[in-house]
Protein backbone atom coordinates (compact mmCIF):
# COMPACT_ATOMS: atom_id res chain seq x y z
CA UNK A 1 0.00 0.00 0.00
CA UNK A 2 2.73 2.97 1.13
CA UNK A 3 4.82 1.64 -2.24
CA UNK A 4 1.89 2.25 -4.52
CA UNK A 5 1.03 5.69 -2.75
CA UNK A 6 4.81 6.31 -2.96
CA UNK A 7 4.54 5.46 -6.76
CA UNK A 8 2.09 7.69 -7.27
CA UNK A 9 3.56 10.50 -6.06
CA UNK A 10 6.95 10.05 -7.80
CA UNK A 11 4.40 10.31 -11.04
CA UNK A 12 2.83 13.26 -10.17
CA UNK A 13 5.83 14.82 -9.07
CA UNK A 14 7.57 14.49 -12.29
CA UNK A 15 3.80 15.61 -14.34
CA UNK A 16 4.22 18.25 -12.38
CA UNK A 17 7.73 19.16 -12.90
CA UNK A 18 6.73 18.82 -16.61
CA UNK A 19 3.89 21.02 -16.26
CA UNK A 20 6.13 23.97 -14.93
CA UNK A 21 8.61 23.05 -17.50
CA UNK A 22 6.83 23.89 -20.37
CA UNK A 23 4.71 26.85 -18.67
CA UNK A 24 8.26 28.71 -18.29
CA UNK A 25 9.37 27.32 -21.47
């Protein structure tokens, strides 16, 4: 369960990191 929620957040770290990325970009 806390490796799956800890997977998920790694994901949505890095969409987020693209997100910004291409907003300043």
């Amino acid at each position: 369960m806390l490796d799956y929620i800890a997977k998920s957040t790694e994901y949505e770290s890095k969409e987020v990191i693209l997100i910004l990325y291409y907003t300043f970009v």
